[in-house]
Protein backbone atom coordinates (compact mmCIF):
# COMPACT_ATOMS: atom_id res chain seq x y z
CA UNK A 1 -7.10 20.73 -30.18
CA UNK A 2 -3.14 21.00 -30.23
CA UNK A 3 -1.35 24.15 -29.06
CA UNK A 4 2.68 24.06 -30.03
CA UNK A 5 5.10 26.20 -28.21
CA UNK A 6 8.79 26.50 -28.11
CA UNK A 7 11.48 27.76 -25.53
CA UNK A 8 14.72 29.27 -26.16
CA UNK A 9 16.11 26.37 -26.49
CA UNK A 10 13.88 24.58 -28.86
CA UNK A 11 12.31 22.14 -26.99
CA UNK A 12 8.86 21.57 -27.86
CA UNK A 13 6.09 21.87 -25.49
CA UNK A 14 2.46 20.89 -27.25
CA UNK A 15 -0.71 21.01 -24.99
CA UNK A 16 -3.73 18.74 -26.38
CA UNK A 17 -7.09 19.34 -24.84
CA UNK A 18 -9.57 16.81 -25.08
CA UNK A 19 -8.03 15.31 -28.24
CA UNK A 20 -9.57 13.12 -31.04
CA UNK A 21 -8.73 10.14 -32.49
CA UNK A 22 -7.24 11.63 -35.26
CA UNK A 23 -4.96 13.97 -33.33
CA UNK A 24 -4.11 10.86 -30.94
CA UNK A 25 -3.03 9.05 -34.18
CA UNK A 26 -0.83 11.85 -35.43
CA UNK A 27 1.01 12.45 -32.00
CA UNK A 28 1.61 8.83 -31.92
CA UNK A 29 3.30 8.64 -35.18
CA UNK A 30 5.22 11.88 -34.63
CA UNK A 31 6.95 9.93 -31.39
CA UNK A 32 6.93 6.38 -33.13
CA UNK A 33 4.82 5.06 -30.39
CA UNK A 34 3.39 1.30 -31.75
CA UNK A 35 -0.35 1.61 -32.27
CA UNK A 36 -0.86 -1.35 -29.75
CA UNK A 37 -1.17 1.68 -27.09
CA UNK A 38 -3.78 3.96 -28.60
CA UNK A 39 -6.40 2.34 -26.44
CA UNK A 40 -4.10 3.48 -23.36
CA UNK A 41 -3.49 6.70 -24.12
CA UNK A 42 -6.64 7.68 -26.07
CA UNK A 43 -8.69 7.25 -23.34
CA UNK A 44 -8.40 8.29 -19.64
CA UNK A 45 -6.76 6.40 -17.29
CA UNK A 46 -8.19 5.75 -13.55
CA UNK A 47 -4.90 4.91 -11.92
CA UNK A 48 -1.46 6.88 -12.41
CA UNK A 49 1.25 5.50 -13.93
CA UNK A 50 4.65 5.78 -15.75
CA UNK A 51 5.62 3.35 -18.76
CA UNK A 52 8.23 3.51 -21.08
CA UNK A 53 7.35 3.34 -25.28
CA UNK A 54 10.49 3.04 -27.13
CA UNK A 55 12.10 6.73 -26.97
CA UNK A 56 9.27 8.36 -25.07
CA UNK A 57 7.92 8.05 -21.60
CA UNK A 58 4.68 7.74 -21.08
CA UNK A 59 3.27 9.21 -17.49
CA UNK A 60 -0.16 9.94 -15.91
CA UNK A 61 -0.91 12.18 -13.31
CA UNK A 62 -4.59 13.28 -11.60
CA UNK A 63 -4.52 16.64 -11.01
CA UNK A 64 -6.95 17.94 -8.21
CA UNK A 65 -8.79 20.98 -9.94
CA UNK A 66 -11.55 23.04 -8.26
CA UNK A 67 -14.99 21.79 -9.66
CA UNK A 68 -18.49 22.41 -8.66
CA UNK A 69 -19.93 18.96 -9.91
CA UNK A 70 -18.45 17.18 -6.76
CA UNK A 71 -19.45 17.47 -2.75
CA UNK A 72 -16.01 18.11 -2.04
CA UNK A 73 -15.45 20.86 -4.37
CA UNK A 74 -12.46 19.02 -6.46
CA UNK A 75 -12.33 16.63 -9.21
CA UNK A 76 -9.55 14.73 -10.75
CA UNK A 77 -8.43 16.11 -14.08
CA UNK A 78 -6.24 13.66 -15.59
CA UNK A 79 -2.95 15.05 -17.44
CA UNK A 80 -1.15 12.27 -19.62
CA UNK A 81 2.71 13.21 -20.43
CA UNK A 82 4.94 12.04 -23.11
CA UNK A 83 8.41 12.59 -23.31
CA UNK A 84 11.05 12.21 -25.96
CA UNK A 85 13.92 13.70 -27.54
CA UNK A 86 12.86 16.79 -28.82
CA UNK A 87 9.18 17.31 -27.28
CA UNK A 88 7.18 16.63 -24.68
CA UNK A 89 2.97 16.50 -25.01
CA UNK A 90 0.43 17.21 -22.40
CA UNK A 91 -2.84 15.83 -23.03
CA UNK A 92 -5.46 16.74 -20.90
CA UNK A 93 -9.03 15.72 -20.62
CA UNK A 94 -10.30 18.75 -19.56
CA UNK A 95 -10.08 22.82 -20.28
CA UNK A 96 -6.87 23.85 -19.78
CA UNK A 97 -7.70 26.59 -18.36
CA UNK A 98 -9.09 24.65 -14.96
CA UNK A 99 -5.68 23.45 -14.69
CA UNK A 100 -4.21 27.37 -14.46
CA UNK A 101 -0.93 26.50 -15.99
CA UNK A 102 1.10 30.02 -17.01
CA UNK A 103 2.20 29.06 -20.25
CA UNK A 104 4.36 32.37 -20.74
CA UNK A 105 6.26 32.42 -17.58
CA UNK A 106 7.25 28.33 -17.80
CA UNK A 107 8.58 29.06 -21.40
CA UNK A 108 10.64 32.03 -20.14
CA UNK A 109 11.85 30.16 -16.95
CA UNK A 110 12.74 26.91 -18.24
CA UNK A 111 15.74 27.23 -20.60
CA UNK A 112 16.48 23.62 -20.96
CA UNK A 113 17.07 21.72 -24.42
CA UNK A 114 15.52 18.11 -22.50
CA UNK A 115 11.88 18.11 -22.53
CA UNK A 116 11.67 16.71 -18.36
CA UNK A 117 13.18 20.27 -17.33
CA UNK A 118 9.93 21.42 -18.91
CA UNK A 119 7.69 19.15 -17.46
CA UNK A 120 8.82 19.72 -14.10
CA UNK A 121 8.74 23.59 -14.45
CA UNK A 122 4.54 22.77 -15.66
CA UNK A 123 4.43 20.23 -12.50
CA UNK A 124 5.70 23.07 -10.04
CA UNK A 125 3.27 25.49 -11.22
CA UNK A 126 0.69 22.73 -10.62
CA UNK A 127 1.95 22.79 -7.05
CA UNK A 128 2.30 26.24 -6.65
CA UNK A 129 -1.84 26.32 -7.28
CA UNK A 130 -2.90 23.46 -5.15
CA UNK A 131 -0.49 25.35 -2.23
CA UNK A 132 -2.68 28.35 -2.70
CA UNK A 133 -5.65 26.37 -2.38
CA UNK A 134 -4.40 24.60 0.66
CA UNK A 135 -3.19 28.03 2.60
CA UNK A 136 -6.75 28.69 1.68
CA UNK A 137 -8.22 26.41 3.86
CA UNK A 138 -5.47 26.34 6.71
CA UNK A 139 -6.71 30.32 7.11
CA UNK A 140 -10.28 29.25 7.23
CA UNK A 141 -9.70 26.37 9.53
CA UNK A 142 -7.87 28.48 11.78
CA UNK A 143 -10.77 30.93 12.10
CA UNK A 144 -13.51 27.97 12.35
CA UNK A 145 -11.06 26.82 15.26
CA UNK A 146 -12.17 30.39 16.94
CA UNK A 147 -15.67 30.25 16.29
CA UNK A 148 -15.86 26.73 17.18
CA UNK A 149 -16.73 27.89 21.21
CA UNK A 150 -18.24 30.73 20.87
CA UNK A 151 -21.14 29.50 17.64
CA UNK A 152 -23.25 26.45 18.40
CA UNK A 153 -22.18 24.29 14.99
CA UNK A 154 -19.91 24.68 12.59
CA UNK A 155 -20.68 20.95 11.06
CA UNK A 156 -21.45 22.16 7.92
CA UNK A 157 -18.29 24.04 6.92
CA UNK A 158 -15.88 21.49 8.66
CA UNK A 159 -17.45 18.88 6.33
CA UNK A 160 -16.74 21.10 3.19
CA UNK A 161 -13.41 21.62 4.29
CA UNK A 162 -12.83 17.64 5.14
CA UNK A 163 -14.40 16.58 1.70
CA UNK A 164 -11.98 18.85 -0.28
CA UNK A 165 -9.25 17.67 1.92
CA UNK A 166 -9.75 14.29 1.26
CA UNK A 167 -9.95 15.56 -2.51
CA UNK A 168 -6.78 17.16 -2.63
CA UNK A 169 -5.04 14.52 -0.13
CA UNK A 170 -5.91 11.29 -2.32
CA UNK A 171 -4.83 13.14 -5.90
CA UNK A 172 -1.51 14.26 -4.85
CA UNK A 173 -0.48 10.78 -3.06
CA UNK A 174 0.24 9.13 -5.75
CA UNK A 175 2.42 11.58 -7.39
CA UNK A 176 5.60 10.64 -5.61
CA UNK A 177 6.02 7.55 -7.21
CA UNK A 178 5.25 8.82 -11.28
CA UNK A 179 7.86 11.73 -10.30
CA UNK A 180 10.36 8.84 -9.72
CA UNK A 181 9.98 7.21 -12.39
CA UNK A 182 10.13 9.75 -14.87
CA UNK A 183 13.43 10.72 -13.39
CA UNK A 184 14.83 7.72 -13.30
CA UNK A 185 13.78 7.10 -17.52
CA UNK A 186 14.63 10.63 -18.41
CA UNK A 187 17.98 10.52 -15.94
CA UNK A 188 19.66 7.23 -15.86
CA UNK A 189 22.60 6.85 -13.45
CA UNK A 190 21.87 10.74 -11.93
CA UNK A 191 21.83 10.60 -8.39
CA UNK A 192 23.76 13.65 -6.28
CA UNK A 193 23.78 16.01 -9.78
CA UNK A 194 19.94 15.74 -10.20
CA UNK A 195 18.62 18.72 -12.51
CA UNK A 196 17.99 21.27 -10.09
CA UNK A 197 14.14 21.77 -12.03
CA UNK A 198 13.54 17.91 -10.54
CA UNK A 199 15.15 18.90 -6.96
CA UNK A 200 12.47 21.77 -6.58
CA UNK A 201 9.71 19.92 -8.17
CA UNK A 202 10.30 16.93 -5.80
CA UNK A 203 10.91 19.74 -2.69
CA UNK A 204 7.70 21.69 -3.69
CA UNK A 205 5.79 18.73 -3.51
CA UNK A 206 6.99 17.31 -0.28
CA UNK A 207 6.02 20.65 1.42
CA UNK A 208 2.68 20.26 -0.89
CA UNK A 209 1.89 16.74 1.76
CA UNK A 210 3.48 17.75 4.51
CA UNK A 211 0.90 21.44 4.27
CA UNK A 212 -1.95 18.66 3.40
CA UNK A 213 -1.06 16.72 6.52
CA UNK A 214 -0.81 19.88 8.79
CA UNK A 215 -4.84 21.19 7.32
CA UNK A 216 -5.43 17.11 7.80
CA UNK A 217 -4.37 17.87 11.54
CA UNK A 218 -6.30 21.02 11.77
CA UNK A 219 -9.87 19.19 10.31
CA UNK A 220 -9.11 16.04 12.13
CA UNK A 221 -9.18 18.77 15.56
CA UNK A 222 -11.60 20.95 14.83
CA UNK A 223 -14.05 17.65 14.14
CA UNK A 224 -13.51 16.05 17.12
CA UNK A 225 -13.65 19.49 19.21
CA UNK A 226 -16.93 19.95 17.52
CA UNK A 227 -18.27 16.40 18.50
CA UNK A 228 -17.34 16.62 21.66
CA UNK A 229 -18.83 20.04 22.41
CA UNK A 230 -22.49 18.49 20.83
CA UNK A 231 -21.74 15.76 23.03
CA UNK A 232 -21.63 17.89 25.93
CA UNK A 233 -24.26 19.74 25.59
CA UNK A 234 -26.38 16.67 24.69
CA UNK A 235 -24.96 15.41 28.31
CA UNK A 236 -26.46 18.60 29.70
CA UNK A 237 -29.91 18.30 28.72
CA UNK A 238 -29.95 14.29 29.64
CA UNK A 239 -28.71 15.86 32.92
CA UNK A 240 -31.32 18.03 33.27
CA UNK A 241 -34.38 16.37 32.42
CA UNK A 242 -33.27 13.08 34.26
CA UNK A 243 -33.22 15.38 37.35
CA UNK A 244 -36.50 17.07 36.31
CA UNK A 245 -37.93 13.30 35.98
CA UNK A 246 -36.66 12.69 39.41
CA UNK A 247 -38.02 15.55 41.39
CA UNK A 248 -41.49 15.21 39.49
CA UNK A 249 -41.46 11.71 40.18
CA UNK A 250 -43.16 11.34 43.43
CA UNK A 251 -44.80 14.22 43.06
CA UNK A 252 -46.71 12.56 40.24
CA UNK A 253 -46.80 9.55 42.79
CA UNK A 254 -48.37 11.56 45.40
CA UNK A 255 -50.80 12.80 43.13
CA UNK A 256 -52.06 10.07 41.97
CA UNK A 257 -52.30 8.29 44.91
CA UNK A 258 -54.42 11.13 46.52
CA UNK A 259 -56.05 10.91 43.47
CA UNK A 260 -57.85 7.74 43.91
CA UNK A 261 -61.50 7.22 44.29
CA UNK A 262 -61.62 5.06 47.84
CA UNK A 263 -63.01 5.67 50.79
CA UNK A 264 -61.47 6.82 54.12
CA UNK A 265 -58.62 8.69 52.15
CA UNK A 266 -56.29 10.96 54.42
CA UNK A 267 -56.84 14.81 54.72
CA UNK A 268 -59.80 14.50 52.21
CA UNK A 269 -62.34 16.77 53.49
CA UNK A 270 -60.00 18.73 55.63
CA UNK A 271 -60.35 22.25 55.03
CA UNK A 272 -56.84 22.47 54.56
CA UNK A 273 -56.27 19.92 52.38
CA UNK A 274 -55.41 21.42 49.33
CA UNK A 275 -53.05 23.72 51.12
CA UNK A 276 -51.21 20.38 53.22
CA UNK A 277 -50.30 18.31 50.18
CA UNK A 278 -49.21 21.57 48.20
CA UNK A 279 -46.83 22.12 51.14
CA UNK A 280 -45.70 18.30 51.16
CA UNK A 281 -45.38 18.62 47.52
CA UNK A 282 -43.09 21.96 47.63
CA UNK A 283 -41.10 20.04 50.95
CA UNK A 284 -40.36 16.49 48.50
CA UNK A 285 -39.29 18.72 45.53
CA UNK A 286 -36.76 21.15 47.79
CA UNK A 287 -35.80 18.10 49.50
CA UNK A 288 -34.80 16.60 46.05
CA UNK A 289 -33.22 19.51 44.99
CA UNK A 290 -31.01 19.79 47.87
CA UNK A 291 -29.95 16.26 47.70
CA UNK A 292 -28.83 16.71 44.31
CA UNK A 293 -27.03 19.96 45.18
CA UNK A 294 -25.35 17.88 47.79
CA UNK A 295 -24.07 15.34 45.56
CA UNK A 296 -23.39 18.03 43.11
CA UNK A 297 -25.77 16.56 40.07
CA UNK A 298 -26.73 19.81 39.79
């Protein structure tokens, strides 16, 4: 399916949503891209990249869009760009609508006759999402980060958070790079007077990383707090029934000794044998317990 729409300026902007052949063949023509490249951009592309066709450049980017196929919440969507003259052509391999792009207020903001200005007005948007996203998960770090001492385990939700972390973290890395590029083809020799549309786009998405790297801090935290509170606790019981073992210890001893069928034992017969080794017994296990008081195992 292709979707036209056009600025104040002219400039083309046509969105194509899981195209088909046929539409791939027509948008090729319409930019006099050789048919040598159909394969490349007719089917999706697993790494990003940014090649130049003649008069058009030719970029891919992996969007991170929220998805409830995945464990981490967030699958790639792949957006392929091409850029000439006159238009520039989104094709994406998925709804649109997962992507959230405001279609209205990019036309109305972006004023610009070169198709780039448009793309990065689209690519800011993009940004603008993932932020909320992000901010998202910073707030519910921060209140796992409370909870953290005060619930047993929060394993569970730190893992979500991690997963889509790593989601987000790995499909906005290599955008950098494809940014560059594009401004360099679409921009030759424009260095200090860069379009101000490219400046934010390239200023949005270094706060985009740096925000990523901050909830990367947070998760990174909040883990190892977690593991070493389990770990603790897990020291506790070891503790504990490693000084049970030791006070029952020759208790068990004793009782088993007495316990054997020989003649001649000690006490046996006394009258007051039953009440003699339960003394001895209480003596050995306050005796133990004091020691370890002492040496303050307990």
């Amino acid at each position: 399916m292709i979707k036209s729409y056009t600025n104040e300026a002219g400039t083309t902007w046509r969105i194509v949503s899981s195209p088909t052949a046929d539409e791939i063949k027509t948008l090729m023509s319409d930019m006099n891209i050789p048919n040598e490249y159909f394969d490349e951009i007719s089917t999706p592309t697993p790494q990003p990249l940014c090649l130049e066709f003649g008069n058009t450049t030719y970029a891919v980017f992996h969007i991170p869009v929220a998805s409830k196929k995945t464990n981490s919440g967030f699958e790639e969507a792949e957006v392929d760009v091409l850029i000439d003259n006159k238009t520039i052509t989104t094709i994406i391999y998925t709804s649109p609508e997962s992507l959230n792009i405001p279609i209205d207020k990019i036309l109305q903001k972006n004023k610009s006759d070169h198709p780039a200005e448009m793309w990065w007005h689209i690519l800011t948007e993009i940004y603008n999402n993932i932020h909320q996203q992000v901010d998202g998960f910073i707030i519910e770090v921060k209140g796992l980060r409370d909870q953290v001492f005060t619930k047993r385990e929060q394993i569970k939700a730190i893992s979500v958070i991690h997963r889509a972390y790593l989601a987000l973290d790995l499909a906005v890395a290599t955008h950098e790079d494809i940014i560059l590029s594009i401004h360099e083809t679409e921009h030759p020799g424009v260095e200090k007077s860069s379009p101000r549309s490219w400046s934010k786009v390239r200023g949005e998405y270094h706060r985009l990383t740096q925000k990523l790297a901050k909830l990367g801090a947070y998760v990174h935290e909040l883990r190892d707090t977690q593991n070493s509170l389990i770990s603790a606790e897990q020291n506790r019981l070891t503790q504990t029934f490693t000084i049970l073992a030791f006070i029952f210890l020759p208790v068990n001893f004793l009782a088993a000794l007495f316990g054997m069928n020989v003649i001649n034992m000690p006490i046996v017969g006394h009258e007051q044998a039953f009440w003699i080794l339960l003394g001895g017994f209480a003596i050995i296990t306050f005796g133990m317990l004091i020691f370890f008081k002492i040496r303050k195992w307990l």
